[in-house]
C-alpha atoms as a PDB file:
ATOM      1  CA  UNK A   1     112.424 105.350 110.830  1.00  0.00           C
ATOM      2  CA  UNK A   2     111.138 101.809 111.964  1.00  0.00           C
ATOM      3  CA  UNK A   3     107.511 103.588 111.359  1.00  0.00           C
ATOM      4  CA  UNK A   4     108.866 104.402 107.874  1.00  0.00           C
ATOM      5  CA  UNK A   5     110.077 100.811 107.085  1.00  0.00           C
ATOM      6  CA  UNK A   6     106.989  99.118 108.137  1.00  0.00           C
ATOM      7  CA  UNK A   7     105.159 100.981 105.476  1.00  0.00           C
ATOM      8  CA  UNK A   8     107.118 100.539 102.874  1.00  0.00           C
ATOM      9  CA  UNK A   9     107.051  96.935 103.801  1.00  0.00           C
ATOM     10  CA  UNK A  10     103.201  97.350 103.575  1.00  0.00           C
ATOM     11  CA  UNK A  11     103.380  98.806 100.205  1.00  0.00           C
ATOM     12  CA  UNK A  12     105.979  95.959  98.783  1.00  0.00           C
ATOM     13  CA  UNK A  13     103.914  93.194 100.201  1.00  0.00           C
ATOM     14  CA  UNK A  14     100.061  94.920  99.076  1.00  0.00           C
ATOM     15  CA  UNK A  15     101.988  96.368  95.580  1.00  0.00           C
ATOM     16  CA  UNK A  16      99.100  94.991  93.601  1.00  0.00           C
ATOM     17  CA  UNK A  17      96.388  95.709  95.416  1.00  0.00           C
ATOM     18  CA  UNK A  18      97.359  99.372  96.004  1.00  0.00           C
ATOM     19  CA  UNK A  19      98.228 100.186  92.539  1.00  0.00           C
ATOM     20  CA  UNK A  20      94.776  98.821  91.139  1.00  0.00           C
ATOM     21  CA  UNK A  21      93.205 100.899  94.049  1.00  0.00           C
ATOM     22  CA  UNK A  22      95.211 104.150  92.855  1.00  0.00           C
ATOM     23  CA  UNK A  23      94.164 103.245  89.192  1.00  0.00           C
ATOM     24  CA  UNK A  24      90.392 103.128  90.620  1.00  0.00           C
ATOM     25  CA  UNK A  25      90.539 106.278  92.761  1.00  0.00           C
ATOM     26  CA  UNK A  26      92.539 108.282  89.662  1.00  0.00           C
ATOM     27  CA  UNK A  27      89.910 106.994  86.769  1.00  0.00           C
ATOM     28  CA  UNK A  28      87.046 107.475  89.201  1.00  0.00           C
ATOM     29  CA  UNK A  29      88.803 111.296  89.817  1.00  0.00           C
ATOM     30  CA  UNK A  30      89.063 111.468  86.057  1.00  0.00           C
ATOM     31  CA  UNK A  31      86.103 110.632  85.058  1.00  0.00           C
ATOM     32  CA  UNK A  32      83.902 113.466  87.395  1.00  0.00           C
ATOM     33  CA  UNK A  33      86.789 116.252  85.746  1.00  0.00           C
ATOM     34  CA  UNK A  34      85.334 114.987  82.336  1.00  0.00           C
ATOM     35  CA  UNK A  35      81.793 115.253  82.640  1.00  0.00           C
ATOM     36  CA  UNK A  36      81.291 118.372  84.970  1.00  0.00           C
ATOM     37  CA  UNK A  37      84.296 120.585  82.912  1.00  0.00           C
ATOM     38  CA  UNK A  38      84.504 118.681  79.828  1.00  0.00           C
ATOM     39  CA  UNK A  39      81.377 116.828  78.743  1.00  0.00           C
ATOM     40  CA  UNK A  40      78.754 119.039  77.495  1.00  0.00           C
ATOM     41  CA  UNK A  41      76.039 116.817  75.463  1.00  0.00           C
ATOM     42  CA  UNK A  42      74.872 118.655  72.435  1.00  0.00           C
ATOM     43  CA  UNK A  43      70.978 117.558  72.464  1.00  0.00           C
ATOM     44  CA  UNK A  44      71.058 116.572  69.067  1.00  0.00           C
ATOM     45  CA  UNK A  45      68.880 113.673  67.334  1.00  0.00           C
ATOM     46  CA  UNK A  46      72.650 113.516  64.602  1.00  0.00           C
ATOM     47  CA  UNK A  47      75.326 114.040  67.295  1.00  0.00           C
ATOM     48  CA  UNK A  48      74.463 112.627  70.944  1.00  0.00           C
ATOM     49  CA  UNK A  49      74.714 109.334  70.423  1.00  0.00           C
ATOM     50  CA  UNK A  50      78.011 109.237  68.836  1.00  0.00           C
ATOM     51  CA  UNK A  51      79.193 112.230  71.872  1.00  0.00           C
ATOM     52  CA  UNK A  52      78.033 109.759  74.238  1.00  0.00           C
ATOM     53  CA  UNK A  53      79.878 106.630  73.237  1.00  0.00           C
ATOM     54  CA  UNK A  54      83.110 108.832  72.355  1.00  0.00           C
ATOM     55  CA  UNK A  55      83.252 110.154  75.851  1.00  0.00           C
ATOM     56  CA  UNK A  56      82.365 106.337  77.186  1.00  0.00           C
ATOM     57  CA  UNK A  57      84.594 104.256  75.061  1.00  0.00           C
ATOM     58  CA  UNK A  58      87.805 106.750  73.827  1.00  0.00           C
ATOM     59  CA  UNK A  59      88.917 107.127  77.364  1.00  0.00           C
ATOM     60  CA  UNK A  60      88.423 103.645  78.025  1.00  0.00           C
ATOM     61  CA  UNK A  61      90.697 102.447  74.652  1.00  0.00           C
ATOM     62  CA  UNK A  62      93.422 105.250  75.762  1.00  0.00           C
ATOM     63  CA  UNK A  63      93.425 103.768  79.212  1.00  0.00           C
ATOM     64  CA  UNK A  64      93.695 100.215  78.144  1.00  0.00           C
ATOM     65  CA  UNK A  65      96.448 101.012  75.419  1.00  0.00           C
ATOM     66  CA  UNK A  66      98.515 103.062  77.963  1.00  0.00           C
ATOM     67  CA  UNK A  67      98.105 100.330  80.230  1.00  0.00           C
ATOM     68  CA  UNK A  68      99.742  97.872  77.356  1.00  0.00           C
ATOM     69  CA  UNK A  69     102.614 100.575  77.549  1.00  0.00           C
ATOM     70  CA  UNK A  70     103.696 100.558  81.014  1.00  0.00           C
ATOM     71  CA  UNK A  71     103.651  96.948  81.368  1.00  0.00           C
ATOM     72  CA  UNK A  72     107.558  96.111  81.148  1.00  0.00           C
ATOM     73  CA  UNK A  73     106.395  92.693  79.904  1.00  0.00           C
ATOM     74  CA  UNK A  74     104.830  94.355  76.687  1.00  0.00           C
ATOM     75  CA  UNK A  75     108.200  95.233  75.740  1.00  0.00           C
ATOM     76  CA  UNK A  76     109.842  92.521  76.645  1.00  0.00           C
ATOM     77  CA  UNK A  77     107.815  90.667  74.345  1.00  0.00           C
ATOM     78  CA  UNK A  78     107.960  93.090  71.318  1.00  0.00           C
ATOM     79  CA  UNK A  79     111.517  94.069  71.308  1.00  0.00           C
ATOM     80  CA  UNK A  80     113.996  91.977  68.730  1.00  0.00           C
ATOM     81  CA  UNK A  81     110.597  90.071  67.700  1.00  0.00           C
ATOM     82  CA  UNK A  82     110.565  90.909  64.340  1.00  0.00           C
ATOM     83  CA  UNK A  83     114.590  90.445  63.608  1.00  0.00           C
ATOM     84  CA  UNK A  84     113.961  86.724  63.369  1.00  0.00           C
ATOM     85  CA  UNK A  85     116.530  86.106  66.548  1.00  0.00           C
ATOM     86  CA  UNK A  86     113.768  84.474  68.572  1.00  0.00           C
ATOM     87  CA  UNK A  87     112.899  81.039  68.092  1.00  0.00           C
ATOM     88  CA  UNK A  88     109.617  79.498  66.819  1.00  0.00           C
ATOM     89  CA  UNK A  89     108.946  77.700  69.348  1.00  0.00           C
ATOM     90  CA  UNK A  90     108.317  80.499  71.645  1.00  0.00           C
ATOM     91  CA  UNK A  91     105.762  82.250  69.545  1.00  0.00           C
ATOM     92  CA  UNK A  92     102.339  79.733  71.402  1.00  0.00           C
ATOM     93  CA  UNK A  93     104.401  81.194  74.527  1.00  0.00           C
ATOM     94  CA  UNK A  94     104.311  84.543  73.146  1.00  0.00           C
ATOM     95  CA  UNK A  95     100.721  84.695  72.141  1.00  0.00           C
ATOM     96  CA  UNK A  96      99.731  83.599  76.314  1.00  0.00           C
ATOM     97  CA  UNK A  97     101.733  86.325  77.462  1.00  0.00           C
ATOM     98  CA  UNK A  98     100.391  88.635  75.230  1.00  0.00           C
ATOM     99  CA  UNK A  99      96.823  88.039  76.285  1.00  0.00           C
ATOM    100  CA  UNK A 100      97.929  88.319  80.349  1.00  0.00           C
ATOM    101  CA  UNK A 101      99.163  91.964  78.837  1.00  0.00           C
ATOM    102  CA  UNK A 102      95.649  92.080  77.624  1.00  0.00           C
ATOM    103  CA  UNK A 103      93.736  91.103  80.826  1.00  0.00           C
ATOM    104  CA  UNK A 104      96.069  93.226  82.709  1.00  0.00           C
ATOM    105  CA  UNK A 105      96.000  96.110  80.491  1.00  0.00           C
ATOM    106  CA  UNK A 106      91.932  96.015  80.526  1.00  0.00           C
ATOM    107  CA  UNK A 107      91.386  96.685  84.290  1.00  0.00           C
ATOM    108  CA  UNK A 108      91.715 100.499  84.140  1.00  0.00           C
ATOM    109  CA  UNK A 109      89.560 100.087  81.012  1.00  0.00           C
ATOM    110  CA  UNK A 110      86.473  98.516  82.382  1.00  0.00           C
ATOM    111  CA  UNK A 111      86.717 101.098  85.016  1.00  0.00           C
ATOM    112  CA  UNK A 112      86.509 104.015  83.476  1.00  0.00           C
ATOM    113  CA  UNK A 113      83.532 102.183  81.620  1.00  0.00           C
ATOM    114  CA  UNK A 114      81.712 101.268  85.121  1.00  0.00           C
ATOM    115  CA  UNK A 115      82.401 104.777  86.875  1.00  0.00           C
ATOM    116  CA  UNK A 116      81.311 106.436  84.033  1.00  0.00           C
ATOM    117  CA  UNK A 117      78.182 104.217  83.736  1.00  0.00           C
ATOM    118  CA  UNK A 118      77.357 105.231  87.735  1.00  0.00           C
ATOM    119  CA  UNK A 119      77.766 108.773  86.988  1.00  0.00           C
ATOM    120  CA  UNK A 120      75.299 108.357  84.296  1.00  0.00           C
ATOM    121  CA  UNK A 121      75.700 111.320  82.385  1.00  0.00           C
ATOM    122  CA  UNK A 122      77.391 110.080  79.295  1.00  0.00           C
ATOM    123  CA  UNK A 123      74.664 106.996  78.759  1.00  0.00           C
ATOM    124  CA  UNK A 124      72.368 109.777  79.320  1.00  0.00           C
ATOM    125  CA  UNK A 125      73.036 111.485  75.634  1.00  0.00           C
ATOM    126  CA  UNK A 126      74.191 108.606  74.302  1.00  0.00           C
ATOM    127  CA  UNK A 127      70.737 106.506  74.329  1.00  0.00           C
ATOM    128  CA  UNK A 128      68.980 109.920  74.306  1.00  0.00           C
ATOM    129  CA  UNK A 129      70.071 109.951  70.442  1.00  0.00           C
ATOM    130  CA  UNK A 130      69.309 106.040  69.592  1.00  0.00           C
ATOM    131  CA  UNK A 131      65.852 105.865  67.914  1.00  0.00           C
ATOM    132  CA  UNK A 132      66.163 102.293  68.848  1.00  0.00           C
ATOM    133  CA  UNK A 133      66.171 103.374  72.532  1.00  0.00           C
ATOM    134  CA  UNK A 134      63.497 105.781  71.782  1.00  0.00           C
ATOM    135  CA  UNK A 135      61.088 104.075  70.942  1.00  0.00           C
ATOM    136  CA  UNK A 136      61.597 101.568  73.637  1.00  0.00           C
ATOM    137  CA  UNK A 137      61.505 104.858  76.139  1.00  0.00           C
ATOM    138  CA  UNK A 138      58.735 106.721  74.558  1.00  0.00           C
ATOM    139  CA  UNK A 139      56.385 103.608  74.760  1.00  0.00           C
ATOM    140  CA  UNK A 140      52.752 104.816  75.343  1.00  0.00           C
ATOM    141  CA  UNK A 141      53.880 108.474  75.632  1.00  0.00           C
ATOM    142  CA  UNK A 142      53.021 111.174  73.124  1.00  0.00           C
ATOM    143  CA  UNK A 143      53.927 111.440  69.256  1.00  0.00           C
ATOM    144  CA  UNK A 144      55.846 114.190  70.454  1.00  0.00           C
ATOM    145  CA  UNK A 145      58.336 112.364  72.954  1.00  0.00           C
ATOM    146  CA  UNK A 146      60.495 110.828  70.008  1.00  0.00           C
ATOM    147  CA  UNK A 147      61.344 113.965  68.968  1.00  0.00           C
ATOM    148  CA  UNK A 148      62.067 115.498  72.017  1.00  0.00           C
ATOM    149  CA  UNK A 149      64.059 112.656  73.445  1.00  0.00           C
ATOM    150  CA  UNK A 150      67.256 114.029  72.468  1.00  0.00           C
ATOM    151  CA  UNK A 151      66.724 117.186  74.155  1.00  0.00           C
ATOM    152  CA  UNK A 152      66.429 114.790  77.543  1.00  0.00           C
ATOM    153  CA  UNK A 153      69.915 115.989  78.650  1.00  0.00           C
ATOM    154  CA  UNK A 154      69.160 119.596  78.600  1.00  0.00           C
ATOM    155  CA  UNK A 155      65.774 120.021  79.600  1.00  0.00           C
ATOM    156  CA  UNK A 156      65.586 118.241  82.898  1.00  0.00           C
ATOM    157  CA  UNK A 157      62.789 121.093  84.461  1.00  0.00           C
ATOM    158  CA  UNK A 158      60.041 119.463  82.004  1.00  0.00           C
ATOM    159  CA  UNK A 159      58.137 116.808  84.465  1.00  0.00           C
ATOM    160  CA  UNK A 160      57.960 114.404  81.395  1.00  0.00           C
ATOM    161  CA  UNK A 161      61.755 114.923  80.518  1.00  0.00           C
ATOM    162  CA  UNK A 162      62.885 114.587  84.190  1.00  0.00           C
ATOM    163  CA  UNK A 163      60.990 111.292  84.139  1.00  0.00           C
ATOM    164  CA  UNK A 164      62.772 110.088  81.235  1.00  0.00           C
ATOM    165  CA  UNK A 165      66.319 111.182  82.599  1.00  0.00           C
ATOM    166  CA  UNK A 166      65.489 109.435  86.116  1.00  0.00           C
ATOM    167  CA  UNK A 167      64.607 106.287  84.171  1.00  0.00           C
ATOM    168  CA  UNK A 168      68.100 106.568  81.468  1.00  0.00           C
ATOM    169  CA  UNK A 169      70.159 107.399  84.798  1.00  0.00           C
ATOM    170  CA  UNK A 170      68.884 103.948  86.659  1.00  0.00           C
ATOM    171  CA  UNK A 171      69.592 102.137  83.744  1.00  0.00           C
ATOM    172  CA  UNK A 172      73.102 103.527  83.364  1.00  0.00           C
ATOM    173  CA  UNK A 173      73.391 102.853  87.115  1.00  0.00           C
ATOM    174  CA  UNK A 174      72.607  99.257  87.379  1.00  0.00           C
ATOM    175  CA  UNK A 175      74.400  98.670  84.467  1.00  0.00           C
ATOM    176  CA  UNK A 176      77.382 100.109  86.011  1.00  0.00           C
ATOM    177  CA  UNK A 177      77.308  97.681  88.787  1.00  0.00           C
ATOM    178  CA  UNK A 178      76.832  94.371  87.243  1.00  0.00           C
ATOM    179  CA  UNK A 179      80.096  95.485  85.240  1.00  0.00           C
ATOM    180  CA  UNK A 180      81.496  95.758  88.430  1.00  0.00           C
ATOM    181  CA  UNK A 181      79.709  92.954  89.815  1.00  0.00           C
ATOM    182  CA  UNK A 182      81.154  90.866  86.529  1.00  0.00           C
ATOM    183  CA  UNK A 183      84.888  92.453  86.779  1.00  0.00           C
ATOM    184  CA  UNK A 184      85.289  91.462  90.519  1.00  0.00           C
ATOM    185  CA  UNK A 185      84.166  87.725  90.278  1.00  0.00           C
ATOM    186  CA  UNK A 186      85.606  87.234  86.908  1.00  0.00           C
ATOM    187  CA  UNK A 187      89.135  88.547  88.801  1.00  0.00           C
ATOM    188  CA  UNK A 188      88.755  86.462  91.692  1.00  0.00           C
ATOM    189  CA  UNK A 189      87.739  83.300  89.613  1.00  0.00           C
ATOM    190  CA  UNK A 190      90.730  84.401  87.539  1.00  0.00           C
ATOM    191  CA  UNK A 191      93.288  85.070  90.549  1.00  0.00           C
ATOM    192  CA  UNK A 192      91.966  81.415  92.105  1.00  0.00           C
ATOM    193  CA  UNK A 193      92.713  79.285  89.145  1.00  0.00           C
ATOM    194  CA  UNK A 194      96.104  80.786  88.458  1.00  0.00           C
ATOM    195  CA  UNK A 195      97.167  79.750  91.915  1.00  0.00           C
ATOM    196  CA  UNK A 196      95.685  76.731  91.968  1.00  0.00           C
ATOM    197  CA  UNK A 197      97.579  75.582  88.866  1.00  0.00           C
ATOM    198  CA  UNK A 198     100.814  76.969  90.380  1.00  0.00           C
ATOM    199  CA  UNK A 199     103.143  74.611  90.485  1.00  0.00           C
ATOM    200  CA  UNK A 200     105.289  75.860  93.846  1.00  0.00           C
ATOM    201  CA  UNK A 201     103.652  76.537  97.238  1.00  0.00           C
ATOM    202  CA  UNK A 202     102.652  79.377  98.484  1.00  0.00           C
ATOM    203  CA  UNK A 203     105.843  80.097 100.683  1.00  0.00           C
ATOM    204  CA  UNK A 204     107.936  79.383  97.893  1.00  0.00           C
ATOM    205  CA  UNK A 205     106.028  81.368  95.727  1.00  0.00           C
ATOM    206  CA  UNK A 206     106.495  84.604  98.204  1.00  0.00           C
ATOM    207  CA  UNK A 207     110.350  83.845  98.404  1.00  0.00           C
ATOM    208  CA  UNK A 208     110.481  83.920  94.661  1.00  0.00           C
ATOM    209  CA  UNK A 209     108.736  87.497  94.448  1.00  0.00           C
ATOM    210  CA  UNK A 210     111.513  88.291  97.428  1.00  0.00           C
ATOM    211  CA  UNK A 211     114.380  86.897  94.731  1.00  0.00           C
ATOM    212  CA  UNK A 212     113.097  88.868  92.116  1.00  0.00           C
ATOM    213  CA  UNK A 213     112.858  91.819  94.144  1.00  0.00           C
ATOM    214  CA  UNK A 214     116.637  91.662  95.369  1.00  0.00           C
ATOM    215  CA  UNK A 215     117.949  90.407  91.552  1.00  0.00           C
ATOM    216  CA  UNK A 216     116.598  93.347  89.882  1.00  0.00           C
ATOM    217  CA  UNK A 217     118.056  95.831  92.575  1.00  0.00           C
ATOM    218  CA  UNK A 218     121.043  93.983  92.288  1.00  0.00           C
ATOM    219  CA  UNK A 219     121.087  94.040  88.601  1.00  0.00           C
ATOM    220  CA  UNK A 220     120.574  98.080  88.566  1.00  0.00           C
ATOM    221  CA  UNK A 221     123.392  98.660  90.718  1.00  0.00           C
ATOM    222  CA  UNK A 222     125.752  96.160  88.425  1.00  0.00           C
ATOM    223  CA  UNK A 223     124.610  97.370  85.474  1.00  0.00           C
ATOM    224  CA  UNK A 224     124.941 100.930  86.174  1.00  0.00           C
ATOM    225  CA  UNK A 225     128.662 100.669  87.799  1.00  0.00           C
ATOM    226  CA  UNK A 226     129.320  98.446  84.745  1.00  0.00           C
ATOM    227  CA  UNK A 227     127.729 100.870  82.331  1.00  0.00           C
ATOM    228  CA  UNK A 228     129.221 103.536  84.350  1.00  0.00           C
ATOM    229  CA  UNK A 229     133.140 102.546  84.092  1.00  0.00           C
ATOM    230  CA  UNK A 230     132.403 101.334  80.112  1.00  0.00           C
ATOM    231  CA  UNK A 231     131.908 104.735  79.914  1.00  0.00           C
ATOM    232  CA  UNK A 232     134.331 106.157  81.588  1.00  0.00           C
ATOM    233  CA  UNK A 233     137.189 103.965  79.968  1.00  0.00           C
ATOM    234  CA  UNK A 234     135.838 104.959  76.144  1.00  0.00           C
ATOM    235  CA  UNK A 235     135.641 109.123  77.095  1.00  0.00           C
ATOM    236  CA  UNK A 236     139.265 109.032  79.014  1.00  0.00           C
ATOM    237  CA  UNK A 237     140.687 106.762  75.515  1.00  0.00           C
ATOM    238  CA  UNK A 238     138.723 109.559  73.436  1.00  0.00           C
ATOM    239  CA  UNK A 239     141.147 112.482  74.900  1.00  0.00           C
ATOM    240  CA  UNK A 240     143.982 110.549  75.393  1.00  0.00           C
ATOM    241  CA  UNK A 241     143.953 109.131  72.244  1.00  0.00           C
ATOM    242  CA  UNK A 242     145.425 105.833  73.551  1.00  0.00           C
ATOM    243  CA  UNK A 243     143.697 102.081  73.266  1.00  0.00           C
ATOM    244  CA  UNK A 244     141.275 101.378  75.720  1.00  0.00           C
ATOM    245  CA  UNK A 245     141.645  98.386  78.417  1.00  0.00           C
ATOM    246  CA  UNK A 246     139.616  95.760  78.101  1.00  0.00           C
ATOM    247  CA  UNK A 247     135.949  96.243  79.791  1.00  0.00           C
ATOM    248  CA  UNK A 248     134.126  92.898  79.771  1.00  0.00           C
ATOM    249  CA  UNK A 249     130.245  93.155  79.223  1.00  0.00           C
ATOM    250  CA  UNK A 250     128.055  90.423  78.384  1.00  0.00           C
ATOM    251  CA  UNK A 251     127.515  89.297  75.036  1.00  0.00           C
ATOM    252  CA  UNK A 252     124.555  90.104  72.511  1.00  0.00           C
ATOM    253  CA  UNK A 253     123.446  86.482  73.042  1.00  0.00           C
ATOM    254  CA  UNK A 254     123.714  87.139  76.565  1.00  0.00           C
ATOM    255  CA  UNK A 255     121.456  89.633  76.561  1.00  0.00           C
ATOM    256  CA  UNK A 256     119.021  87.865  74.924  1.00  0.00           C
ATOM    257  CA  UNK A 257     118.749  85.067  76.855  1.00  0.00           C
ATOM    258  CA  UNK A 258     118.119  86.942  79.936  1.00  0.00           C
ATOM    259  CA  UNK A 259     115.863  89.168  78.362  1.00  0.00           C
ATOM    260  CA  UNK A 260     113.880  86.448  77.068  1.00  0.00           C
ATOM    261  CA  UNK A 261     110.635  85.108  78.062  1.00  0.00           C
ATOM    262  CA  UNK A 262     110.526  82.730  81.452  1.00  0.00           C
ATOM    263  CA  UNK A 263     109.310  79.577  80.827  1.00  0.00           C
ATOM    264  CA  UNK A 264     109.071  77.374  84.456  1.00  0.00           C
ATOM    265  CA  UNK A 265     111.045  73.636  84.068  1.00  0.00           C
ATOM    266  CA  UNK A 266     110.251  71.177  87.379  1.00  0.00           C
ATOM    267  CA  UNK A 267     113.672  69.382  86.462  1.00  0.00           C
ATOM    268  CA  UNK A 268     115.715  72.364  86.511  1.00  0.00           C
ATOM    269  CA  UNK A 269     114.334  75.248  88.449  1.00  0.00           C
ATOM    270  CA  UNK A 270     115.634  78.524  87.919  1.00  0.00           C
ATOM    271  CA  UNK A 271     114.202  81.726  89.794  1.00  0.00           C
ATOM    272  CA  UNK A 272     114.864  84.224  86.328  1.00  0.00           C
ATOM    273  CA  UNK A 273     116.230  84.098  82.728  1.00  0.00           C
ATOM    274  CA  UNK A 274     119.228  85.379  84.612  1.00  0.00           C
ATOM    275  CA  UNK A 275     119.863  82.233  87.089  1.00  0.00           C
ATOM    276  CA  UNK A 276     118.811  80.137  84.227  1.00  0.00           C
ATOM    277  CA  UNK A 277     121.410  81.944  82.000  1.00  0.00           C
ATOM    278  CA  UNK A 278     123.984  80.982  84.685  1.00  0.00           C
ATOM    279  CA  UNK A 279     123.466  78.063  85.625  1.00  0.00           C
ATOM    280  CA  UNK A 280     123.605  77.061  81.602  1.00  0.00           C
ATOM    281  CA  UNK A 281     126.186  74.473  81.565  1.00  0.00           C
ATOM    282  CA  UNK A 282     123.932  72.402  84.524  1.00  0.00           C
ATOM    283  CA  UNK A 283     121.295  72.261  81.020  1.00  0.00           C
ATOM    284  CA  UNK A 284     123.047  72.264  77.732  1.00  0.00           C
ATOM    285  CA  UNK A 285     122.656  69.037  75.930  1.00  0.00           C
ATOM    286  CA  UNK A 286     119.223  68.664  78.187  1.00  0.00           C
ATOM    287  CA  UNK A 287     117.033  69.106  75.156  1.00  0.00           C
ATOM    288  CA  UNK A 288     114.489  66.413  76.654  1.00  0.00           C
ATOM    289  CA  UNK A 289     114.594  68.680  79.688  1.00  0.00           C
ATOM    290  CA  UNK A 290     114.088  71.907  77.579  1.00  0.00           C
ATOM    291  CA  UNK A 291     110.795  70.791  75.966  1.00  0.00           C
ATOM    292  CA  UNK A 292     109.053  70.148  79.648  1.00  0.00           C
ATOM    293  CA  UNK A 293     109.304  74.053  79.850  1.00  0.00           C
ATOM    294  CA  UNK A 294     106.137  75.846  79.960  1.00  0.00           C
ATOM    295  CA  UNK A 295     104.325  78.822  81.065  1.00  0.00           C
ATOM    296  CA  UNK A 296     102.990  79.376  84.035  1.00  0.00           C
ATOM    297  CA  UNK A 297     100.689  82.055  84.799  1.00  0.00           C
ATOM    298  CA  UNK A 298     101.496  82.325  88.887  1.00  0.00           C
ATOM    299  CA  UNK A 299     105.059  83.532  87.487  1.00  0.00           C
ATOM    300  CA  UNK A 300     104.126  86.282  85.370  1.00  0.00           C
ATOM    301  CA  UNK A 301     105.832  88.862  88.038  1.00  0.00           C
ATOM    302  CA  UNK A 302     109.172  87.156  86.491  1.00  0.00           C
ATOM    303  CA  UNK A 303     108.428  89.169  83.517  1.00  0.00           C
ATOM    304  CA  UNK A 304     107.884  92.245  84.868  1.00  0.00           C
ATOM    305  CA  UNK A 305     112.144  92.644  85.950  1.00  0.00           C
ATOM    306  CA  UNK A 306     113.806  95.499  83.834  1.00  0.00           C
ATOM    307  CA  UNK A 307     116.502  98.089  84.312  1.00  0.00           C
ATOM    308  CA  UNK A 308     115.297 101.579  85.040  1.00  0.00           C
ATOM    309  CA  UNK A 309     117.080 103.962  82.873  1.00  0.00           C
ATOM    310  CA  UNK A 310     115.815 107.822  83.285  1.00  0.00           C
ATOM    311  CA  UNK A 311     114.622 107.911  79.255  1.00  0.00           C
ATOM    312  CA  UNK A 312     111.512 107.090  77.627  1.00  0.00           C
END
């Protein structure tokens, strides 16, 4: 059991870091299913560069846009914005957290991209069918190696052809690791300035994630006894045909103040939307107050809270 505990401690304290390595080990997984079953480039002068780049980009956009769909911050953003309820002043706020979705959302992306690029295969047809690239590849060769470029992919026994594919397949390959190259010092850079403009320390930053942790269990349990006897009362009224007793539940405004967007305030520091929410009185009339708040990027995970319900 203590064996257990320890490594789901691990996994709460590395959460990050393992999910981008399980999004890296599934793409990379993904993306050897597609081009040994799936990919099968048609050797055509018309169709191999456009069979290329679908089988390089497609996956790449589906990835990125069902990254943007997990992310409980995408929704939190989107839902109730067009009903006019949220406040113009939130929209510059809006528009930052919306490209952090972005950034997120293109990890998985730019990983299919650079695995696929290592494989090699899909560059492979794709510049096999770009008279641009031919000519470029061809060079001093034969009239005849234009034409035949596109057959590259498929005829790999020729000794001319099999020179051609060696060179497309190193190019593919080196491209494929200065993305990776790029994507792992652009992250770091990335990671580094975000905590250097943080404005808590690094302790008080790791009790925060702790607090967030702990609210949102805290918040599932509540809201699903709450939910729960709501329920209950409405269904036993329903058959009994009597007046139900009063249930108190937050109010619509309630709701949306929580579920609103965190935005960090040095004079009065509040952990969530929720102990802001609270802790109201201690900051109406504080308008001066109010204006200092702004976005941080260190406190995106505040964001991220939601209540797990088992629909889509």
């Amino acid at each position: 059991m203590e064996k257990f505990k320890a490594v789901l401690d691990l996994q709460s304290k590395h959460r990050s870091a393992l999910g981008y390595g399980l999004v890296t080990l599934l793409t990379a997984g993904s993306e050897k299913i597609f081009s040994v079953v799936v990919f099968q480039c048609p050797c055509s002068a018309t169709w191999n560069l456009p069979y290329g780049l679908v089988f390089l980009l497609v996956p790449a956009l589906a990835l990125f846009v069902l990254g943007c769909a997990l992310s409980a911050r995408t929704w939190r953003l989107l839902t109730a914005c067009c009903s006019g309820s949220r406040s113009s002043s939130s929209w510059s706020h809006s528009a930052f957290v919306c490209a952090q979705i972005t950034a997120a959302a293109s990890v998985p992306a730019v990983t299919w991209v650079a695995v696929a690029l290592l494989g090699g295969s899909f560059y492979q047809c794709a510049v096999s069918g770009s008279t641009y690239m031919a000519k470029r590849l061809c060079g001093d060769r034969n009239d005849s190696c234009v034409d035949n470029l596109p057959q590259v992919p498929c005829n790999k026994q020729e000794t001319e052809m099999e020179d051609i594919l060696s060179q497309l397949k190193a190019q593919s390959q080196v491209l494929g690791w200065v993305l990776i190259a790029a994507v792992i010092v652009l992250l770091l850079a990335v990671k580094s300035l975000i905590r250097c403009c943080s404005p808590v320390s690094y302790l008080q930053l790791q009790f925060w994630e702790i607090y967030m942790e702990k609210e949102g269990q805290i918040l599932q349990k509540e809201a699903s006894e709450n939910a729960t006897q709501l329920a209950k009362e409405n269904v036993r009224c329903f058959f009994e045909c009597s007046d139900p007793k009063e249930c108190k539940t937050p109010s619509r405004e309630a709701w949306q103040h929580i579920s609103a967007l965190y935005t960090f305030n040095s004079k009065n520091q509040f952990y969530s939307m929720l102990h802001k929410y609270v802790n109201r009185q201690k900051t109406d009339g504080g308008r001066s107050s109010m204006e200092e708040d702004a976005s941080v990027p260190a406190l995106g995970f505040v964001d991220e809270s939601k209540i797990n319900t088992h629909r889509v």
